[in-house]
N, C-alpha and C. Protein backbone atom coordinates (compact mmCIF):
# COMPACT_ATOMS: atom_id res chain seq x y z
N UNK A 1 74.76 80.25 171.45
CA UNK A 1 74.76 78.83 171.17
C UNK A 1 73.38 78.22 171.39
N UNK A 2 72.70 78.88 172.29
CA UNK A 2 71.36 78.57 172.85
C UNK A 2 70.82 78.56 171.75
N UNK A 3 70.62 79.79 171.12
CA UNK A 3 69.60 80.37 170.16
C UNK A 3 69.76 79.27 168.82
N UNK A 4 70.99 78.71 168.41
CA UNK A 4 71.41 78.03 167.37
C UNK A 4 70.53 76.30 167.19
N UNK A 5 71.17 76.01 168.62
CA UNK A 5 70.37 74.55 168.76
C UNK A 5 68.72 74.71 168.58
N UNK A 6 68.08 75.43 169.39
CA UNK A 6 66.52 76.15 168.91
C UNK A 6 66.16 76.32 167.67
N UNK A 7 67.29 76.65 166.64
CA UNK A 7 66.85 76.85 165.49
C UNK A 7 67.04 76.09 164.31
N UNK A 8 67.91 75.27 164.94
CA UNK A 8 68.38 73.76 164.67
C UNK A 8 66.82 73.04 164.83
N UNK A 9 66.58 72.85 165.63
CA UNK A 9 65.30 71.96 166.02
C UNK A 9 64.26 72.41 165.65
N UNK A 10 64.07 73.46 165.76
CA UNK A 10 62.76 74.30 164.67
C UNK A 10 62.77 73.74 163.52
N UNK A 11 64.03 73.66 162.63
CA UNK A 11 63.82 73.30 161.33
C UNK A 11 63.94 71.99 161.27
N UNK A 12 64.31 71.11 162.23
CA UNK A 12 64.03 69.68 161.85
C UNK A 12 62.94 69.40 162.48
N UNK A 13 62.24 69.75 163.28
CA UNK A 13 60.74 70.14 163.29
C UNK A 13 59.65 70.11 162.27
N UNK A 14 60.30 71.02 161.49
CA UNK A 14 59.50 71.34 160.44
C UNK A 14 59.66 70.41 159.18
N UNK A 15 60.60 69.80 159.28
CA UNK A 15 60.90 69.19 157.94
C UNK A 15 60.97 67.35 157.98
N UNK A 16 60.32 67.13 159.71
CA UNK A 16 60.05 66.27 159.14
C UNK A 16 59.07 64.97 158.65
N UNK A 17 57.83 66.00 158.71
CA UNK A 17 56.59 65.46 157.43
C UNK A 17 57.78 65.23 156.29
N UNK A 18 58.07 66.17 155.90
CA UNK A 18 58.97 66.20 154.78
C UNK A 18 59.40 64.84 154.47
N UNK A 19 60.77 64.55 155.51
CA UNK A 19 61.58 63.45 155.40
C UNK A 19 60.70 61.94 155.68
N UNK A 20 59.68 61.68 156.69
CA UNK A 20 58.78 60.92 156.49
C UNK A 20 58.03 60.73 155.33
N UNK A 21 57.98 61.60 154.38
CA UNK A 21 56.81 61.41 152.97
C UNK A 21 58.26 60.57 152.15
N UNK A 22 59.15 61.21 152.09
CA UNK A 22 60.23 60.93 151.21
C UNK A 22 60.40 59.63 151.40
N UNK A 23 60.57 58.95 153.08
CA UNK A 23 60.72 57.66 153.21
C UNK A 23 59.61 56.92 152.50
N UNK A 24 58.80 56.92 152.70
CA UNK A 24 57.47 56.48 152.60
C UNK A 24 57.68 56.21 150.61
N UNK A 25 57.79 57.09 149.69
CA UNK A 25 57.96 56.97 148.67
C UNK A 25 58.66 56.50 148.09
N UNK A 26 60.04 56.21 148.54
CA UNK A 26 61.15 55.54 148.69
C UNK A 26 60.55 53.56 148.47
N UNK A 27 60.12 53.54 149.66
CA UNK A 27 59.75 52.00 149.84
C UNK A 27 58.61 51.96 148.37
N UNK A 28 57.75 52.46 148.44
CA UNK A 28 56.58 51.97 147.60
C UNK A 28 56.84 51.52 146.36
N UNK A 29 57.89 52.26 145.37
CA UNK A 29 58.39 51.95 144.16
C UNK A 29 57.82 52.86 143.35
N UNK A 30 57.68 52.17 141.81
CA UNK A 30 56.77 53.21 140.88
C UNK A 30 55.69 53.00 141.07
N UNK A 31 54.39 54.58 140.77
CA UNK A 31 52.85 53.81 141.08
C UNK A 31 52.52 53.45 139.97
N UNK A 32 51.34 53.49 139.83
CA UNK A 32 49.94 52.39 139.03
C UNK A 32 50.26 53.72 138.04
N UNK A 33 49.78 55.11 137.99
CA UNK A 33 49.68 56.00 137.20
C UNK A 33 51.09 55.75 136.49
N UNK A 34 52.47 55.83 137.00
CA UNK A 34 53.64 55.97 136.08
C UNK A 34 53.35 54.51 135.18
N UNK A 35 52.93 53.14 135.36
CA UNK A 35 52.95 52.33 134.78
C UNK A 35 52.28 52.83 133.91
N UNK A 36 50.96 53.29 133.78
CA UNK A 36 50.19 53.04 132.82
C UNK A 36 50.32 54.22 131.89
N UNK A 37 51.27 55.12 132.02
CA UNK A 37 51.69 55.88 131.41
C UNK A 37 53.10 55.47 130.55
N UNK A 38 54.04 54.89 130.91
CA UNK A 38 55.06 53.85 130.38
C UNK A 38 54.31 52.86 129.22
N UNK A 39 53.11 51.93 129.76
CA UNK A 39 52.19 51.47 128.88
C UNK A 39 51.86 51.98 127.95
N UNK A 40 51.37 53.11 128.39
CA UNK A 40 50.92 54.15 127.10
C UNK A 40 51.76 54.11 125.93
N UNK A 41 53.27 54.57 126.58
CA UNK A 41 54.12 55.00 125.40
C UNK A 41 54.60 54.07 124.39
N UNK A 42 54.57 52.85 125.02
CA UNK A 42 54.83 51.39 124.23
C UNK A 42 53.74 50.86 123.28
N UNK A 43 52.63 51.14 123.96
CA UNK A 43 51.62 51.00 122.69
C UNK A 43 51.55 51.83 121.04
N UNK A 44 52.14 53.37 121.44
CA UNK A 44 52.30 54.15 120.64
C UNK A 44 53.51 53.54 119.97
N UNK A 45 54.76 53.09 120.38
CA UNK A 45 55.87 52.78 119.32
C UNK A 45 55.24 51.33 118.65
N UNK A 46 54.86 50.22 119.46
CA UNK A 46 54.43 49.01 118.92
C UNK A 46 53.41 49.41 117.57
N UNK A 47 52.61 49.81 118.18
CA UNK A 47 51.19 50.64 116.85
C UNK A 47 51.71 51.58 115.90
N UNK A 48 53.23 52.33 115.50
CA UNK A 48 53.62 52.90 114.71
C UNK A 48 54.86 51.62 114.15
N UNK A 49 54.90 51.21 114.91
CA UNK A 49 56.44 49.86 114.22
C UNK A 49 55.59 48.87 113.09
N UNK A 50 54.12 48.38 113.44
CA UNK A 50 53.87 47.73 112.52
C UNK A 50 53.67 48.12 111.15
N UNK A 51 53.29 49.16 110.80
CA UNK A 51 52.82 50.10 109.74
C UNK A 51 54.15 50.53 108.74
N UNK A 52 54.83 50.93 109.77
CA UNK A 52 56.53 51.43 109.21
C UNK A 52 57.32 50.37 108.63
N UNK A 53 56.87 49.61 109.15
CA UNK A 53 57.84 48.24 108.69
C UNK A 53 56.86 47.06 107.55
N UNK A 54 55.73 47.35 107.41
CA UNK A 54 55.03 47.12 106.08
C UNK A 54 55.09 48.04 105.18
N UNK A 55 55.25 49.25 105.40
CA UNK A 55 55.89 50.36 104.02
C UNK A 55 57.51 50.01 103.73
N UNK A 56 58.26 50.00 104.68
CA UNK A 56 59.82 49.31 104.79
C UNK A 56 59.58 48.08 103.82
N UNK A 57 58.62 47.08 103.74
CA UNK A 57 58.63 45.94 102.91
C UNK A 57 58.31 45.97 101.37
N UNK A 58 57.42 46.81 101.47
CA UNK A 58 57.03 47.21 100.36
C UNK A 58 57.88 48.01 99.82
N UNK A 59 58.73 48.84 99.91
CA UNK A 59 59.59 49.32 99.17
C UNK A 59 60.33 48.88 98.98
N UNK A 60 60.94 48.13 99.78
CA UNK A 60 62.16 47.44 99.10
C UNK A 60 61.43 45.96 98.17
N UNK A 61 60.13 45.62 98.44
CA UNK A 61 59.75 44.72 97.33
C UNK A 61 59.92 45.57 95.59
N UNK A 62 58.82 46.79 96.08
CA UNK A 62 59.20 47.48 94.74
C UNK A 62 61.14 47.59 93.94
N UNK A 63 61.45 48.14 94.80
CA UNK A 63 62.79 48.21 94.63
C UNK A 63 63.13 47.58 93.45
N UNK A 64 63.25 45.75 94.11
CA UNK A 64 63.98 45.07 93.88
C UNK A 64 63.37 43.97 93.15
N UNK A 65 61.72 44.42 92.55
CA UNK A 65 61.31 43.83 91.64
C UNK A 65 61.42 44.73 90.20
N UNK A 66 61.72 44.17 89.18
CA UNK A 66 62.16 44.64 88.20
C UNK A 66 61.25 43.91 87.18
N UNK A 67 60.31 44.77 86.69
CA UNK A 67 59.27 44.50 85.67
C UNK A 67 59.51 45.30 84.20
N UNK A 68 59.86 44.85 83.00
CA UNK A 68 60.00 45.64 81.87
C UNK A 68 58.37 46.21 81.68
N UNK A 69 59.07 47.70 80.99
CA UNK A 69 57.46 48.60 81.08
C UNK A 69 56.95 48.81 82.89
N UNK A 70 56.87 48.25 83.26
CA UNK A 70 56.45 49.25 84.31
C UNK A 70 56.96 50.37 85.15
N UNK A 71 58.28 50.59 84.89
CA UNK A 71 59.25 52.10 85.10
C UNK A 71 58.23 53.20 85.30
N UNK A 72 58.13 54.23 86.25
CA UNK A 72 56.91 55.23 86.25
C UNK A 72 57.51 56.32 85.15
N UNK A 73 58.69 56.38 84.94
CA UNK A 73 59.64 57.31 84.42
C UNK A 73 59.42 57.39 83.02
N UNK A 74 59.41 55.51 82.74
CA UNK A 74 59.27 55.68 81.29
C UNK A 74 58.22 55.59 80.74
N UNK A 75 57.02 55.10 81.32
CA UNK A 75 55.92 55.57 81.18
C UNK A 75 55.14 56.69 81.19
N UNK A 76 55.33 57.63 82.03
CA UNK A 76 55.43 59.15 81.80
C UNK A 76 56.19 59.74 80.43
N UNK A 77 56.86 59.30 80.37
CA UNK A 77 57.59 59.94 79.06
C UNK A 77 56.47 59.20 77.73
N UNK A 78 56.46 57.94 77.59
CA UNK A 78 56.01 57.49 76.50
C UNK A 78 54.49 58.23 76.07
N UNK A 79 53.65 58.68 77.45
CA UNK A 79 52.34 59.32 77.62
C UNK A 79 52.75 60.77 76.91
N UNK A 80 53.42 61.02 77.00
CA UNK A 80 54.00 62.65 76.58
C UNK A 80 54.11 62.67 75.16
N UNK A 81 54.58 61.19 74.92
CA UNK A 81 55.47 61.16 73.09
C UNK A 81 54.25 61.31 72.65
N UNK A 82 53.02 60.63 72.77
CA UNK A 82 51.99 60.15 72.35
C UNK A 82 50.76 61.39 71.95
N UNK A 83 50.89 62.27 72.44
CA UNK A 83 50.28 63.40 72.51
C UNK A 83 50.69 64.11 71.95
């Protein structure tokens, strides 16, 4: 039983830098590095959303503008007759 409690206390001995760092990290929150890495990633979706969503406009402008003769389809074809 001797030997048990000894080895009991050895290892909470040892472990607890351990449990002190853990507290310690606990309180502080997220650091400066995780923010500005979170930052990071938001800049990357914001800076790909504007671009995506001006091609998104533009296609559906094309779409849903309807010009006689300007069809790419039938213009290709008419270039073909012609030759």
């Amino acid at each position: 039983m001797r030997t048990l409690i000894r080895m009991l206390a050895n290892v909470m001995i040892m472990l607890m830098p351990t449990l002190a760092a853990a507290q310690v990290a606990k309180e502080e929150g997220i650091g400066l590095m995780v923010w500005l890495f979170m930052g990071f990633g938001a800049l990357i979706i914001v800076f790909q959303l504007f671009p995506g969503l001006a091609l998104f406009a533009i296609m559906l402008r094309e779409i849903f503008s309807h010009v006689p003769g300007k069809n790419p389809i039938t213009a290709t074809a008419k270039a073909k007759d012609k030759l």
